[in-house]
N, C-alpha and C. Protein backbone atom coordinates (compact mmCIF):
# COMPACT_ATOMS: atom_id res chain seq x y z
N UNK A 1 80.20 25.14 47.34
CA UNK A 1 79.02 25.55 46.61
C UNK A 1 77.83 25.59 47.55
N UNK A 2 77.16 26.69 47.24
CA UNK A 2 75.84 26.67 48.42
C UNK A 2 74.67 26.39 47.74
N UNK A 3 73.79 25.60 48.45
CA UNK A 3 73.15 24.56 47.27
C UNK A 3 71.62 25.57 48.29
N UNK A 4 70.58 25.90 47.79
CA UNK A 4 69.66 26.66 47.93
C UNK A 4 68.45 25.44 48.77
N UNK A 5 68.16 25.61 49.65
CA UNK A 5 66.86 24.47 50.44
C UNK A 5 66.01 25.57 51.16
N UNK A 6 64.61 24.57 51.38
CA UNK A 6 64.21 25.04 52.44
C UNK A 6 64.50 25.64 53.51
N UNK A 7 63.99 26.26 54.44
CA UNK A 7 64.46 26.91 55.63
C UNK A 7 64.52 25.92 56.17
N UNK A 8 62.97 25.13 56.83
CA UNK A 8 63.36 24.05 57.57
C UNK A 8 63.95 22.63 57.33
N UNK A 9 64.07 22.13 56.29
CA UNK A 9 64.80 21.49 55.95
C UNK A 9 66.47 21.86 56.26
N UNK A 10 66.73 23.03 56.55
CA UNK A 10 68.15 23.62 56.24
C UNK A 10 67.77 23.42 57.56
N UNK A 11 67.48 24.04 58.73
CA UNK A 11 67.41 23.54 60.30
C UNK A 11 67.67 22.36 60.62
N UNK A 12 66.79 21.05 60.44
CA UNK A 12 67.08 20.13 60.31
C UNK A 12 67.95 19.42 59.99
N UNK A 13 68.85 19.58 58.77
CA UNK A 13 70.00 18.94 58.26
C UNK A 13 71.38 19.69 59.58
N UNK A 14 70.91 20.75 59.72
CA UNK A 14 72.24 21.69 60.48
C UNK A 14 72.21 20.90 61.60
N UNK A 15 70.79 20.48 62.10
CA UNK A 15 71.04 20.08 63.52
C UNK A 15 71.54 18.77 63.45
N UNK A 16 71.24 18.29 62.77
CA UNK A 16 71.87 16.64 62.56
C UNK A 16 72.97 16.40 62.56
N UNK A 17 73.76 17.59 61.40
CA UNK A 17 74.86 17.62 61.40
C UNK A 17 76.14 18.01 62.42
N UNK A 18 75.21 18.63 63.47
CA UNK A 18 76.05 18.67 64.90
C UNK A 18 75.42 18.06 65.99
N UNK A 19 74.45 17.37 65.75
CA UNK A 19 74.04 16.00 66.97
C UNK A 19 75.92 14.96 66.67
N UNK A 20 76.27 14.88 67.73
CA UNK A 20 77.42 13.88 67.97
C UNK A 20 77.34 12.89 69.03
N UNK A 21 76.48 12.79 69.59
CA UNK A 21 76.17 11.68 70.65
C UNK A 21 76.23 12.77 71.61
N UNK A 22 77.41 14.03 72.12
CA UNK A 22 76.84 15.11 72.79
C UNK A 22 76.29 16.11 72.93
N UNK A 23 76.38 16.74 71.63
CA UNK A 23 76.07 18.16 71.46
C UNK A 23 74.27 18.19 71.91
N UNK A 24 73.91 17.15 71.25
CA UNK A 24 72.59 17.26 71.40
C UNK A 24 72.50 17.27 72.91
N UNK A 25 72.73 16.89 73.63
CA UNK A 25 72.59 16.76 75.12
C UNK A 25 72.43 17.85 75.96
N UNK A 26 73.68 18.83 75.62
CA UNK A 26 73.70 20.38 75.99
C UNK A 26 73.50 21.38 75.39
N UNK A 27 73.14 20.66 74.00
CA UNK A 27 73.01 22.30 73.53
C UNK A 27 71.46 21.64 72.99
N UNK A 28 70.77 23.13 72.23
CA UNK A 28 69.38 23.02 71.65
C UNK A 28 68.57 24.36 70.84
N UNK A 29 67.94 23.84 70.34
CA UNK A 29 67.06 24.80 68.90
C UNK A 29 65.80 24.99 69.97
N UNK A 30 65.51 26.10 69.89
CA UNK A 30 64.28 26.54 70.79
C UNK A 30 63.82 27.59 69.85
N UNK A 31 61.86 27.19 69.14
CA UNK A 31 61.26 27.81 68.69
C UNK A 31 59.91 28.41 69.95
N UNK A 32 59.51 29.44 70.30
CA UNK A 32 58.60 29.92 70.69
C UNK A 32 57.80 31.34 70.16
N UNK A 33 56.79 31.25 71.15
CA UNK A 33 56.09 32.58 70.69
C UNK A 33 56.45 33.65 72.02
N UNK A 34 55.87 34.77 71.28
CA UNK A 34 56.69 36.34 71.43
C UNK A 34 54.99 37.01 71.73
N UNK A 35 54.85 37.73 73.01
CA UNK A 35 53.90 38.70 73.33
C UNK A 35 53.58 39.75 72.35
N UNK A 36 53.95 40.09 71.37
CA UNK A 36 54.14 41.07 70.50
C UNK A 36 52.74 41.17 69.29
N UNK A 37 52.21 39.81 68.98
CA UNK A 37 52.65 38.71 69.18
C UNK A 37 53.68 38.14 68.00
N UNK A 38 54.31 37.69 68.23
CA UNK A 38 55.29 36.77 67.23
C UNK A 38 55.57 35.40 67.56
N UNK A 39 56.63 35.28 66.90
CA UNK A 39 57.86 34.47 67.20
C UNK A 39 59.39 34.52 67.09
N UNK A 40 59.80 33.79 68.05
CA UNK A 40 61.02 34.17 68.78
C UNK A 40 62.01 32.39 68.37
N UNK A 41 63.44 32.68 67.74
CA UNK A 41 64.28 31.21 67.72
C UNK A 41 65.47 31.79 68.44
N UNK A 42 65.71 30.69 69.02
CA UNK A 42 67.28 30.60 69.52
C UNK A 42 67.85 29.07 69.80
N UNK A 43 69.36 29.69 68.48
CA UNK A 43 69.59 28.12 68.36
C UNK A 43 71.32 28.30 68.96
N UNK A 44 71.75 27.59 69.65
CA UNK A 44 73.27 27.40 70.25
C UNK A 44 74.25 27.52 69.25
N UNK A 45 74.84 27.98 69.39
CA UNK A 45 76.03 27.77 68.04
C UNK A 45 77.50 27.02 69.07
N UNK A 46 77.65 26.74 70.28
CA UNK A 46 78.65 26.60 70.95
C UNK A 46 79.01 25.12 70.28
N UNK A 47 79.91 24.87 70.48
CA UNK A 47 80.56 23.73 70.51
C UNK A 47 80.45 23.12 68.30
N UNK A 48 79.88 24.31 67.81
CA UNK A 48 79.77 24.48 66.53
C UNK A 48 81.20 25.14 66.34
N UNK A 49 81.75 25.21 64.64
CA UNK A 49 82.12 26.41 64.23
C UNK A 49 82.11 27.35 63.97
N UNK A 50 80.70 27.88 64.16
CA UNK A 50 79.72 29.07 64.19
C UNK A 50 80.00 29.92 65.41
N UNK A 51 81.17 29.21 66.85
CA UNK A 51 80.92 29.57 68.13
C UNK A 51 81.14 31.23 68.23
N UNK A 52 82.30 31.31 67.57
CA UNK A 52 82.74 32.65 68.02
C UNK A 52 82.57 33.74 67.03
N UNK A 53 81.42 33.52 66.24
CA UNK A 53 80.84 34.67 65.35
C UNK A 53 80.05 35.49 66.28
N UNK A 54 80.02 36.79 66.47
CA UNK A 54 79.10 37.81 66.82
C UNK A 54 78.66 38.84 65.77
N UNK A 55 77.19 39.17 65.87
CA UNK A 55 76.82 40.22 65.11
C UNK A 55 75.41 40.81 66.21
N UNK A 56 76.00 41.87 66.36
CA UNK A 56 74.89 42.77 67.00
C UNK A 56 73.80 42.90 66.12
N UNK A 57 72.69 43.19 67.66
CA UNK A 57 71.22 43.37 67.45
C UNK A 57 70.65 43.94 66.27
N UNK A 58 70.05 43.52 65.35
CA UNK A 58 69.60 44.36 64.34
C UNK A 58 67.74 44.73 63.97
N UNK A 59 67.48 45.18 64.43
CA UNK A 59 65.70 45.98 64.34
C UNK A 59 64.89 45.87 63.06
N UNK A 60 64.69 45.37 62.22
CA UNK A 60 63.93 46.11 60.85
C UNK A 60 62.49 46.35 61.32
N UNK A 61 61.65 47.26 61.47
CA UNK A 61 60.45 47.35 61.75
C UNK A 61 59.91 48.12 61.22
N UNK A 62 59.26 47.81 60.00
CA UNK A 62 58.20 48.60 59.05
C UNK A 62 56.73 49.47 59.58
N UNK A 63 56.20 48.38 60.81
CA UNK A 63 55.13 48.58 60.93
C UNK A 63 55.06 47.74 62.66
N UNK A 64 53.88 48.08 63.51
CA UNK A 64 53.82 47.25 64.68
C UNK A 64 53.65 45.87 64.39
N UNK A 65 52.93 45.36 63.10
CA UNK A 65 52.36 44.22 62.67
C UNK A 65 53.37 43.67 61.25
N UNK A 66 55.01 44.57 61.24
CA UNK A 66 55.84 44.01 60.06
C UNK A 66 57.26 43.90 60.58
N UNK A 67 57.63 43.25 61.41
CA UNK A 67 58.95 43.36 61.98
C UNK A 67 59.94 42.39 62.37
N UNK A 68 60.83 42.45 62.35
CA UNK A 68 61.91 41.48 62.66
C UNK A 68 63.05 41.91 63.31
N UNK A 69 64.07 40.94 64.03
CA UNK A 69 65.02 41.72 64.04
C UNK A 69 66.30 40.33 64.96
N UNK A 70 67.56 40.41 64.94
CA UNK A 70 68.24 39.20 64.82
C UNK A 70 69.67 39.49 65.47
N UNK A 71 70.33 38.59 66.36
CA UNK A 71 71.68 38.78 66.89
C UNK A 71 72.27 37.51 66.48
N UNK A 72 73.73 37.52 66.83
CA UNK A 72 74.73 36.93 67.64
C UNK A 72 75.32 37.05 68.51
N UNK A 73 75.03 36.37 69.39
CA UNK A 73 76.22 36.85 70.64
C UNK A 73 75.91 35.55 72.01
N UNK A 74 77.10 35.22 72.69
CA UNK A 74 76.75 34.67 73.63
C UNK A 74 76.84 33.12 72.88
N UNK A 75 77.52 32.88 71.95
CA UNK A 75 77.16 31.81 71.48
C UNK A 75 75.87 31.01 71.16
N UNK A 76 74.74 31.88 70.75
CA UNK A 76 73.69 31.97 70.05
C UNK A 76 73.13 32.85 69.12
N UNK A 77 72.28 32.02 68.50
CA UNK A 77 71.69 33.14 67.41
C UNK A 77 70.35 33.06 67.65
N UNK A 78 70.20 34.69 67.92
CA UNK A 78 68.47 34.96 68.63
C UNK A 78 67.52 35.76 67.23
N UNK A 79 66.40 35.29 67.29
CA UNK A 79 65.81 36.35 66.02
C UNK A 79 64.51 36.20 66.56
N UNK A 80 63.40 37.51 66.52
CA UNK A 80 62.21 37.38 66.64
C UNK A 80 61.49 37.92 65.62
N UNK A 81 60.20 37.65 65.66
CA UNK A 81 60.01 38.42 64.46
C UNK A 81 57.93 38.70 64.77
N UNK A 82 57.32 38.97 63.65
CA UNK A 82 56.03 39.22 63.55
C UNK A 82 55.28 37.53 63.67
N UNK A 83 54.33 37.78 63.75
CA UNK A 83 53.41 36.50 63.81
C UNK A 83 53.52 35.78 62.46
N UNK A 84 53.62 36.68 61.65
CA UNK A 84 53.75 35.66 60.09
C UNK A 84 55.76 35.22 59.84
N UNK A 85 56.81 35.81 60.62
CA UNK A 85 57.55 35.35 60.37
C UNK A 85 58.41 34.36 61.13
N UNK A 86 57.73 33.11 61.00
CA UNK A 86 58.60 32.47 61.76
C UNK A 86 59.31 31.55 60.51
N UNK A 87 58.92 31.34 59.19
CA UNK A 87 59.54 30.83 58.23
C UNK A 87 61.13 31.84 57.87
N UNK A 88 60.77 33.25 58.23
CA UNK A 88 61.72 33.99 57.81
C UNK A 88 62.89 34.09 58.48
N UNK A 89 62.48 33.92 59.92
CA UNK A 89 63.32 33.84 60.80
C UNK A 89 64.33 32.93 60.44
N UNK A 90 63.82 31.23 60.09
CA UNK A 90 64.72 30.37 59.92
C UNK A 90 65.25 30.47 58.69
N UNK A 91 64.99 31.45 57.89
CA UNK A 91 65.72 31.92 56.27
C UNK A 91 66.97 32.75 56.77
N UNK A 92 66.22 33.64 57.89
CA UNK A 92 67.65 34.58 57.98
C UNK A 92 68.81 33.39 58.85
N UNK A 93 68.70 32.40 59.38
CA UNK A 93 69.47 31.21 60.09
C UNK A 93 70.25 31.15 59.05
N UNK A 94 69.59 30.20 57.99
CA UNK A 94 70.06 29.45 56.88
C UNK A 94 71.13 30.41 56.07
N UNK A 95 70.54 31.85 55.84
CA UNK A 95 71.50 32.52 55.15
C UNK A 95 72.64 33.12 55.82
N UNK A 96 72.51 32.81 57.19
CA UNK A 96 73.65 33.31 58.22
C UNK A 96 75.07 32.67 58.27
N UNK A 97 74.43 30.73 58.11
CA UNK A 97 75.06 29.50 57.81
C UNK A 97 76.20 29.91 56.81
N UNK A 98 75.34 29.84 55.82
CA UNK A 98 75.92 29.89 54.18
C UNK A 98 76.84 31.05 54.75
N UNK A 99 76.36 32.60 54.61
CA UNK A 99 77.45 33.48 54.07
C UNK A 99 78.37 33.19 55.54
N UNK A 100 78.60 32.15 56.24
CA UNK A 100 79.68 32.10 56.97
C UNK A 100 80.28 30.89 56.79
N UNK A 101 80.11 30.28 55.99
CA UNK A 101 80.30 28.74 55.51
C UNK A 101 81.87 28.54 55.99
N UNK A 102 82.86 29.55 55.77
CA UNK A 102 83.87 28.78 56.11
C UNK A 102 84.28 28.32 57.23
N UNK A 103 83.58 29.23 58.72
CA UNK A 103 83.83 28.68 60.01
C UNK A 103 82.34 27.73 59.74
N UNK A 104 81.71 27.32 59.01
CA UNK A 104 81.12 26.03 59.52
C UNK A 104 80.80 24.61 59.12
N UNK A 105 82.63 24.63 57.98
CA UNK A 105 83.01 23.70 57.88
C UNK A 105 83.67 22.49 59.08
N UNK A 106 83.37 21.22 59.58
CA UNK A 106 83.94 20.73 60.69
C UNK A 106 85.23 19.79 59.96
């Protein structure tokens, strides 16, 4: 059952849930900002069950000032987006999680 949370709350719990005394060590959640200007996440999926999902680059861009756009690959998940979306960014995470729930059962 997929139980509906916050974005960051849903970050948080994910990362906890794969801190193991190593993961945290080598792998990591990196939020920054984007020249555009935006913001930009990239969070590791390696050593997750998430590892070997890929989904190519995807663009949505309404406007110079309305845009987003999000991968997999490389054993990460990259998304940047507009200056107002950095909440969205970690929505499209969370809903990435869920509709793949069964590789990210451990």
């Amino acid at each position: 059952m997929l139980i509906s949370m916050d974005a960051v709350e849903f970050l948080q719990n994910w990362y906890l849930q794969n801190c193991d005394g190593e993961w945290e060590h080598e792998f990591s959640i990196q939020i920054y900002t984007v020249d555009n200007p935006g913001w930009g996440i990239s969070i590791d999926l390696a050593g997750t069950p998430l590892e070997e999902i890929v989904k190519p680059y995807t663009l949505i861009e309404n406007d110079e000032n309305d845009w987003y756009g999000w991968s997999v690959s490389e054993q990460k998940f990259e998304a940047c987006g507009d200056a107002g979306k950095l909440k969205y960014l970690m929505e499209i995470f969370r809903d990435f999680v869920q509709a793949n729930s069964t590789h990210s059962e451990k």
